[in-house]
PDB file of N, CA and C in Angstrom:
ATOM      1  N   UNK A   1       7.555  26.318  61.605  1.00  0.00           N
ATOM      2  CA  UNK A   1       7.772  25.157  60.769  1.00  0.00           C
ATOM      3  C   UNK A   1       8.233  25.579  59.381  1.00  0.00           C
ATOM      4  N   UNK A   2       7.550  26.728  58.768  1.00  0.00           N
ATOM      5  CA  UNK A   2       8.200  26.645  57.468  1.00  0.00           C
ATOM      6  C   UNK A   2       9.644  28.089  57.048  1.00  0.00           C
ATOM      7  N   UNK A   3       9.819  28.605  58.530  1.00  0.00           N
ATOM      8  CA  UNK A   3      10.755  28.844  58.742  1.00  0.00           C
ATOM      9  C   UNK A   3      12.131  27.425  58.360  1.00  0.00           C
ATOM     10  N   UNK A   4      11.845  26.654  59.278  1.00  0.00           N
ATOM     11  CA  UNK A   4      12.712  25.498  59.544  1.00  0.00           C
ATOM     12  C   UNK A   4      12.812  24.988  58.200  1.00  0.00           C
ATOM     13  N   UNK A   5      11.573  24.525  57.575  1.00  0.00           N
ATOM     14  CA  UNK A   5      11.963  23.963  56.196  1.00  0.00           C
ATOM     15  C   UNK A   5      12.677  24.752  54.858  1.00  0.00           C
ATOM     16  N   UNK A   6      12.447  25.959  55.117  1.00  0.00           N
ATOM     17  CA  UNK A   6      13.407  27.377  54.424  1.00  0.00           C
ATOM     18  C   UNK A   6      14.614  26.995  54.341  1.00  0.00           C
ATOM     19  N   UNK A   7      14.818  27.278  56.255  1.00  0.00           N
ATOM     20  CA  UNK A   7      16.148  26.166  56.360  1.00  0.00           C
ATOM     21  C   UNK A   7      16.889  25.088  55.995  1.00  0.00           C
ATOM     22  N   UNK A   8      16.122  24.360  56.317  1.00  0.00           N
ATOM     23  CA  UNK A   8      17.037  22.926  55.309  1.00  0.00           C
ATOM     24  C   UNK A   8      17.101  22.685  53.869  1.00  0.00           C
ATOM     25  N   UNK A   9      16.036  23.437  53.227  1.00  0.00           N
ATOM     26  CA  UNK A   9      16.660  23.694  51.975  1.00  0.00           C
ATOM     27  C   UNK A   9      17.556  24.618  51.564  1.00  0.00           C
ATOM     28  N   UNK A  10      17.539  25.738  52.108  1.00  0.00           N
ATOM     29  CA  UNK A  10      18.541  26.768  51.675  1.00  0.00           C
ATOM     30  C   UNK A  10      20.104  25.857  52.266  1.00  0.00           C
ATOM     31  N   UNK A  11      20.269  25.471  53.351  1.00  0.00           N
ATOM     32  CA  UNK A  11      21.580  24.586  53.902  1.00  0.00           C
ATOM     33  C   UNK A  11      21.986  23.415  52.539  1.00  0.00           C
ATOM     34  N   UNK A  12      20.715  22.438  52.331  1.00  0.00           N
ATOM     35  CA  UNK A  12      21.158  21.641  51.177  1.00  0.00           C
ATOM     36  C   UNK A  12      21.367  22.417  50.107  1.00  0.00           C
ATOM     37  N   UNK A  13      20.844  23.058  49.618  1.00  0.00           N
ATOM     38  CA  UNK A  13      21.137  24.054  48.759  1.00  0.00           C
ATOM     39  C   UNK A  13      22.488  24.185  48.668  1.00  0.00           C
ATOM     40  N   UNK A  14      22.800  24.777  49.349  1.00  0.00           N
ATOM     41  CA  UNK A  14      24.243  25.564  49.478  1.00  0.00           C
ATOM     42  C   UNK A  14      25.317  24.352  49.944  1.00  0.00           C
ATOM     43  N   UNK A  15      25.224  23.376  49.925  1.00  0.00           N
ATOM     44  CA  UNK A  15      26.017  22.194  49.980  1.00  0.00           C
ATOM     45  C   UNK A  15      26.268  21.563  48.465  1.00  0.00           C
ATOM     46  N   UNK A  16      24.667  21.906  47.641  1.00  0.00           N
ATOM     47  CA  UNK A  16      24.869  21.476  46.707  1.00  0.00           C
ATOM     48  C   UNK A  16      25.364  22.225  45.508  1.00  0.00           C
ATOM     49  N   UNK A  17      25.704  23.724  45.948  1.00  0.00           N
ATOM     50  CA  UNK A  17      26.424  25.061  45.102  1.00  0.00           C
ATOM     51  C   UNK A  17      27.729  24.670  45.588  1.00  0.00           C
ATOM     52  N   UNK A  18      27.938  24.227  46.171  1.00  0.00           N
ATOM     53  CA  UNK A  18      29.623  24.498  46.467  1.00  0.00           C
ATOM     54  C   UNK A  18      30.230  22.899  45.822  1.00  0.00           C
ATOM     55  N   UNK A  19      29.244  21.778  45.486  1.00  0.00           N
ATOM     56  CA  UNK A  19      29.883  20.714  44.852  1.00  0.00           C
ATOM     57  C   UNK A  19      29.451  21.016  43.231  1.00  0.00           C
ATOM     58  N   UNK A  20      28.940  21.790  43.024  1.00  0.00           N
ATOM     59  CA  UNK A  20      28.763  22.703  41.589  1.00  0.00           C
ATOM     60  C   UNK A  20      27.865  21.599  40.878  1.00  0.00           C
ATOM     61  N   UNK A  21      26.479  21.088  41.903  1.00  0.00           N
ATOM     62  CA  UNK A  21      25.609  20.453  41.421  1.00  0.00           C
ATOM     63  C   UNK A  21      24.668  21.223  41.198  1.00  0.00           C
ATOM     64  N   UNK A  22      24.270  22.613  41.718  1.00  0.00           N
ATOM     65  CA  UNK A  22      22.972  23.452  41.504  1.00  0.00           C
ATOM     66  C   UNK A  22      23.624  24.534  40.977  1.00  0.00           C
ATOM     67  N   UNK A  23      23.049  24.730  39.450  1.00  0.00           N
ATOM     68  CA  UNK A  23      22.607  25.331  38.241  1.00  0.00           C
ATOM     69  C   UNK A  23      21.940  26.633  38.643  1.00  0.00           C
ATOM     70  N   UNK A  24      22.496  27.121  37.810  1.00  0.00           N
ATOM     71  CA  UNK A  24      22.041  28.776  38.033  1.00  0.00           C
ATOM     72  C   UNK A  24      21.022  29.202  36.720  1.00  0.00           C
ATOM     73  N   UNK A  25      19.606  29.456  36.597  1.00  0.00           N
ATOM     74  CA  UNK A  25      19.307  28.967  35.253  1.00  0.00           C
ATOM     75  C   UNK A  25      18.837  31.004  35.262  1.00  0.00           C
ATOM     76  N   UNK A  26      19.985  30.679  33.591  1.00  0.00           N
ATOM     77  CA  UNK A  26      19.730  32.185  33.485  1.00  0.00           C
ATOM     78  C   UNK A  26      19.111  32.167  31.588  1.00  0.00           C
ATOM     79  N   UNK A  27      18.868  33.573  31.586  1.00  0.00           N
ATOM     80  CA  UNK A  27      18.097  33.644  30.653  1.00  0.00           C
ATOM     81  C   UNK A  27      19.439  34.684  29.568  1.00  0.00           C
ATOM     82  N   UNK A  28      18.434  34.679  28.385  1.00  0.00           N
ATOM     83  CA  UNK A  28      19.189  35.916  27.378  1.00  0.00           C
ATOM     84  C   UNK A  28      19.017  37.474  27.933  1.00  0.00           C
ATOM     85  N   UNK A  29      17.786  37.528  28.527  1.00  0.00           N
ATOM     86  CA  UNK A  29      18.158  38.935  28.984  1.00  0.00           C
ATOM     87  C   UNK A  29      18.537  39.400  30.465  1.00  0.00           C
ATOM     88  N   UNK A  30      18.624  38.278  31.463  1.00  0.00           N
ATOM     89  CA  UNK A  30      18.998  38.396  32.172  1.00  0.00           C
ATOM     90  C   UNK A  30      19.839  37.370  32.870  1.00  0.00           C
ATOM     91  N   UNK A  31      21.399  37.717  33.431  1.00  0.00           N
ATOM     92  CA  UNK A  31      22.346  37.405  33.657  1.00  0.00           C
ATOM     93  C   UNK A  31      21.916  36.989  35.198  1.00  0.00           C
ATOM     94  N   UNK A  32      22.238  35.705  35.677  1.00  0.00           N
ATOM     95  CA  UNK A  32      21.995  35.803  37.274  1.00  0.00           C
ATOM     96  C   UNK A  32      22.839  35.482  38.001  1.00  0.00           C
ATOM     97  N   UNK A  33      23.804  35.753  38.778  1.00  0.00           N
ATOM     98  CA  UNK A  33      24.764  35.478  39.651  1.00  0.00           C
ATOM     99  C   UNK A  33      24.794  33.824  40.383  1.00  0.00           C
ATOM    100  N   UNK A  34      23.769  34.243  41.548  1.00  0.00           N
ATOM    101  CA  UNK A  34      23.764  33.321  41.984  1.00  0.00           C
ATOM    102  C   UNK A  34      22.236  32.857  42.159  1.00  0.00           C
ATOM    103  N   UNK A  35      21.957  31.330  42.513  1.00  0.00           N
ATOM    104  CA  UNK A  35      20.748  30.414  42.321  1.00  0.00           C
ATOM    105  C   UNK A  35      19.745  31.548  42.959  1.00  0.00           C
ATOM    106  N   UNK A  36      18.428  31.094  42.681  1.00  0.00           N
ATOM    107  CA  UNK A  36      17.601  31.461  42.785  1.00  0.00           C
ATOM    108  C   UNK A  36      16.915  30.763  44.181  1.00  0.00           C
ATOM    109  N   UNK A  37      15.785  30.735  45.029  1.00  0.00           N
ATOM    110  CA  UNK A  37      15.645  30.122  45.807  1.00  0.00           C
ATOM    111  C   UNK A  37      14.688  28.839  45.540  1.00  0.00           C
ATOM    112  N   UNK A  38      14.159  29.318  43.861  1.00  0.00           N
ATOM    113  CA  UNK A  38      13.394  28.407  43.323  1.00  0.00           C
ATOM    114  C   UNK A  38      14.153  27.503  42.733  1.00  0.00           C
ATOM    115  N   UNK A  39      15.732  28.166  42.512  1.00  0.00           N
ATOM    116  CA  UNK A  39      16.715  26.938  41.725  1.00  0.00           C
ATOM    117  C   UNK A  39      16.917  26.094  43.049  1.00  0.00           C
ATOM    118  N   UNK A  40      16.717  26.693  44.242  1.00  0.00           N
ATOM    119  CA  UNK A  40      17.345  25.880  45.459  1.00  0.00           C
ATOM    120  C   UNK A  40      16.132  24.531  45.525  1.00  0.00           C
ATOM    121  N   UNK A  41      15.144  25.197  45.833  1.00  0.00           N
ATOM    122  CA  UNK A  41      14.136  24.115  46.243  1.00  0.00           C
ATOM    123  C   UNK A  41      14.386  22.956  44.370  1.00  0.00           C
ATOM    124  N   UNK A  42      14.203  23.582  43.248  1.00  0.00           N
ATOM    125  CA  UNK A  42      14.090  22.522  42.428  1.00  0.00           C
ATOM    126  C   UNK A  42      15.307  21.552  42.635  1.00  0.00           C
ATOM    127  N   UNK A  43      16.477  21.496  42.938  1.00  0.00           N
ATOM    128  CA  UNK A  43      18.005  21.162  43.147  1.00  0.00           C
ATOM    129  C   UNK A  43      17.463  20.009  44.271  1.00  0.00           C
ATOM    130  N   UNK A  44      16.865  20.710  44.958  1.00  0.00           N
ATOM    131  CA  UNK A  44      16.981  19.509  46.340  1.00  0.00           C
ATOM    132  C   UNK A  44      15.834  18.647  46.305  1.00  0.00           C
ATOM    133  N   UNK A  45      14.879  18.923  45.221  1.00  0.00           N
ATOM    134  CA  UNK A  45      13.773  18.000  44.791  1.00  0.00           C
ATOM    135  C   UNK A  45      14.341  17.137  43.885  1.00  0.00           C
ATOM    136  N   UNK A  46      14.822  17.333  43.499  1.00  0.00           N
ATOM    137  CA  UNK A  46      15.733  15.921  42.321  1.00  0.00           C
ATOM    138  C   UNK A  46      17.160  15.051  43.343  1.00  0.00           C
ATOM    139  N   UNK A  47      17.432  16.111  44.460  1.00  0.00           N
ATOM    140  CA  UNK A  47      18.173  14.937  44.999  1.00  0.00           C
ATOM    141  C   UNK A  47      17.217  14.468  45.989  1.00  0.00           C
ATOM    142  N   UNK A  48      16.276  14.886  46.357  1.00  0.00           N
ATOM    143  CA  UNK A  48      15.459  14.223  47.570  1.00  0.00           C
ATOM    144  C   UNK A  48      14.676  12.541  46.170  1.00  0.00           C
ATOM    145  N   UNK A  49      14.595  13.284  44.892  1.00  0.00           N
ATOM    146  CA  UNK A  49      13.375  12.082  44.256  1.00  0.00           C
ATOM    147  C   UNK A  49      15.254  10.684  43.950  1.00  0.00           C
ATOM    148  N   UNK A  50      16.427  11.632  43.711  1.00  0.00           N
ATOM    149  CA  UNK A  50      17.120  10.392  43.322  1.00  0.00           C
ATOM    150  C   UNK A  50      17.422   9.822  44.739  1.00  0.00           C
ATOM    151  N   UNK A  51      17.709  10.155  45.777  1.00  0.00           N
ATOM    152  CA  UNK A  51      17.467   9.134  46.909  1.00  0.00           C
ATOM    153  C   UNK A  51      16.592   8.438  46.990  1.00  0.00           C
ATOM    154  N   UNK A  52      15.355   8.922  47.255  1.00  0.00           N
ATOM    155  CA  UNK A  52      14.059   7.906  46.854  1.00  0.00           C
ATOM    156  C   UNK A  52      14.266   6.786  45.927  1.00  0.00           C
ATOM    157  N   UNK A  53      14.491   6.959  44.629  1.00  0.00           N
ATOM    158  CA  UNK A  53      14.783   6.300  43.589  1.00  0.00           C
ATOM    159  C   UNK A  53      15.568   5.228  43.819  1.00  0.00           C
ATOM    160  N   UNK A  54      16.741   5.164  44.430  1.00  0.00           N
ATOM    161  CA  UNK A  54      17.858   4.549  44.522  1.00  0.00           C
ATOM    162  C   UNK A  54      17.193   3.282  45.947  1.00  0.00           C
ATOM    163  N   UNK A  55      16.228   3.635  46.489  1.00  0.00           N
ATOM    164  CA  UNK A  55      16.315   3.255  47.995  1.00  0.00           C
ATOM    165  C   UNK A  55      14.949   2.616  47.531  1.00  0.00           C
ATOM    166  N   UNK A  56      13.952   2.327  46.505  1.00  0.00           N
ATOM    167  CA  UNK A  56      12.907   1.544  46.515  1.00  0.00           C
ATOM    168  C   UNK A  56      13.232   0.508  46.184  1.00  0.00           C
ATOM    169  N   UNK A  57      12.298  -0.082  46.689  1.00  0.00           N
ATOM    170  CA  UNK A  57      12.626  -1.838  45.708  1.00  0.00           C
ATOM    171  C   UNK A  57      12.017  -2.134  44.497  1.00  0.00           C
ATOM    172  N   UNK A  58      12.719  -3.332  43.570  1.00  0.00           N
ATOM    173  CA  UNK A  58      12.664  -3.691  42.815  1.00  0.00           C
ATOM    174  C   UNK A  58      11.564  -5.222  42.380  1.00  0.00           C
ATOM    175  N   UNK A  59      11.363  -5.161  43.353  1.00  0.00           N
ATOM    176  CA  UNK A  59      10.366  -5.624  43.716  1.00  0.00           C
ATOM    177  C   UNK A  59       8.511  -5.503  43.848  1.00  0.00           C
ATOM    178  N   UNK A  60       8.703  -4.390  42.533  1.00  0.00           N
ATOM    179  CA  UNK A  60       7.092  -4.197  42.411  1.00  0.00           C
ATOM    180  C   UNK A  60       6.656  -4.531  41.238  1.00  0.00           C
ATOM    181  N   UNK A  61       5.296  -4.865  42.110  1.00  0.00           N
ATOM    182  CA  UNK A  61       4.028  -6.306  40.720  1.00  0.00           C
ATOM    183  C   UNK A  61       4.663  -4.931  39.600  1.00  0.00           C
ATOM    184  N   UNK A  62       4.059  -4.077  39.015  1.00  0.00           N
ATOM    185  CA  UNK A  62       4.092  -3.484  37.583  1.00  0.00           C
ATOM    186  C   UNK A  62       4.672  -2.158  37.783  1.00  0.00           C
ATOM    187  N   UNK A  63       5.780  -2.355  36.608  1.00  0.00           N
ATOM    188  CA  UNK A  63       6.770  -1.698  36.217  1.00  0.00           C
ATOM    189  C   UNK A  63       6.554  -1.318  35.043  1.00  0.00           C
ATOM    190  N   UNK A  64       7.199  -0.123  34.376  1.00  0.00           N
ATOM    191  CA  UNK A  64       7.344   0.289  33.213  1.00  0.00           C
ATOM    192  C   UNK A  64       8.981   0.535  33.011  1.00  0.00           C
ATOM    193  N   UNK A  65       9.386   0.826  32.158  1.00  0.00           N
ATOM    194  CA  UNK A  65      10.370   0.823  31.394  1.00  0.00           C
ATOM    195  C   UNK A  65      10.583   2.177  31.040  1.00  0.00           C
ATOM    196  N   UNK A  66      11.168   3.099  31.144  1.00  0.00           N
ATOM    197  CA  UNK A  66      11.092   4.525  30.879  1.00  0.00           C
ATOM    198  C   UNK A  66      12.822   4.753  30.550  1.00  0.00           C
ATOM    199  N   UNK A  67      13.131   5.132  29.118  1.00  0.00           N
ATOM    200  CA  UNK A  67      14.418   5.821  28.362  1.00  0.00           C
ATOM    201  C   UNK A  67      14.941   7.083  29.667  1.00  0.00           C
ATOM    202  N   UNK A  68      16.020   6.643  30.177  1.00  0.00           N
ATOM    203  CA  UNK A  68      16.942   7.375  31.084  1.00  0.00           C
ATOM    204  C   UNK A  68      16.318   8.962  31.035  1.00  0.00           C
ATOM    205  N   UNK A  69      16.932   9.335  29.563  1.00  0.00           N
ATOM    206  CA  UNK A  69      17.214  10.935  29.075  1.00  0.00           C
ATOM    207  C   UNK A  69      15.469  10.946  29.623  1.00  0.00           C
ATOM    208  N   UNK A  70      14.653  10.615  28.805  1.00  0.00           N
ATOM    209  CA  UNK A  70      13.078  11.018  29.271  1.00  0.00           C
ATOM    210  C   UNK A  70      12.926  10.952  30.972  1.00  0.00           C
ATOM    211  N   UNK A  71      13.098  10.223  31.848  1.00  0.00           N
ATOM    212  CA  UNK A  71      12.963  10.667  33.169  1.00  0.00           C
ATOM    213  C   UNK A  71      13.914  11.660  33.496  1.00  0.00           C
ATOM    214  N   UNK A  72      15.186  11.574  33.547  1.00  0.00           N
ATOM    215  CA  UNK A  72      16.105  12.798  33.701  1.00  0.00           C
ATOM    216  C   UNK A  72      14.922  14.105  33.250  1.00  0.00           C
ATOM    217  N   UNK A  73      14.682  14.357  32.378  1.00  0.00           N
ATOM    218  CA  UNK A  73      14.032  15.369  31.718  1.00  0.00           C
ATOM    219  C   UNK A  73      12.680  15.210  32.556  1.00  0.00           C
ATOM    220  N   UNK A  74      11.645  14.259  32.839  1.00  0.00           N
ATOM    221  CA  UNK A  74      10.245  14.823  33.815  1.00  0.00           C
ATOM    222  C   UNK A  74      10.844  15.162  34.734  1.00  0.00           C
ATOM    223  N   UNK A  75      12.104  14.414  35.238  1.00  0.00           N
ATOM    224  CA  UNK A  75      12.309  15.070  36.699  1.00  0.00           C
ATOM    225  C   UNK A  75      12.773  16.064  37.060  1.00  0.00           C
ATOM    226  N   UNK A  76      13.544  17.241  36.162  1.00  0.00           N
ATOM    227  CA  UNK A  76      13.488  18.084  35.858  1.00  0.00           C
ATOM    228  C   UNK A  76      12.211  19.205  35.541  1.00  0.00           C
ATOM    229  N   UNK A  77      11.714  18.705  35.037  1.00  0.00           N
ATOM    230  CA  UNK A  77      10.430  19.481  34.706  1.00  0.00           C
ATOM    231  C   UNK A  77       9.376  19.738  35.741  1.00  0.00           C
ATOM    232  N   UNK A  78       9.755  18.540  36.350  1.00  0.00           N
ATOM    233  CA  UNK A  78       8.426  18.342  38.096  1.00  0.00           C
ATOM    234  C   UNK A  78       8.914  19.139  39.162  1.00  0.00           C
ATOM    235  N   UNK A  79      10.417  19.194  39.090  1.00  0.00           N
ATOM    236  CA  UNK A  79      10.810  19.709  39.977  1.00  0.00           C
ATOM    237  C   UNK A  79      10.791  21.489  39.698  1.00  0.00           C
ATOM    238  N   UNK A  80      10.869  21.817  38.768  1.00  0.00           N
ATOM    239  CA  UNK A  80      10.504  23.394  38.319  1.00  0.00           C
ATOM    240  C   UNK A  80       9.157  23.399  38.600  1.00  0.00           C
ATOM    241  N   UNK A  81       7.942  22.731  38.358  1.00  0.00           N
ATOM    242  CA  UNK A  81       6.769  23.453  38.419  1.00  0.00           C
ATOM    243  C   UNK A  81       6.219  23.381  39.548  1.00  0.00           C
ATOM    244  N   UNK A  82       6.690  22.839  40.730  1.00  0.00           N
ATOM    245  CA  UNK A  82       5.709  23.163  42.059  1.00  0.00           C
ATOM    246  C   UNK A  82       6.314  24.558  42.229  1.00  0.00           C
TER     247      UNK A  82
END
């Protein structure tokens, strides 16, 4: 099983390197070629949460209101720390 799930992320992954949506996050002292496998899984956690996103309804009792840039940015951040 987590063979398989290796799999389908490394595949989305690499679907999402070749439409030059996954970021290669490099540092000052070190230069990195290509993604990381942790850049892979964070990449496909922000498109797995914006599908989600897009596909709930609008239709729930209580809502909040949250500034674009600030979710862009947790979801970013959530998706680096698992």
């Amino acid at each position: 099983m987590l063979l398989g799930l290796f799999s389908i992320v490394t595949l989305l992954a690499d679907r999402l390197h070749q439409q030059e949506t996954l970021l290669v996050n490099t540092t000052a002292w070190y230069q990195k070629e290509k993604p990381t496998f942790r850049a892979a899984m964070a990449a496909v956690r922000k498109l797995l949460w914006q599908k989600f996103d897009s596909s709930t309804s609008t239709k729930q009792a209580k809502m909040v209101n949250i500034p674009k840039p600030l979710l862009h940015h947790l979801k970013h951040m959530l998706a680096h720390a698992a």
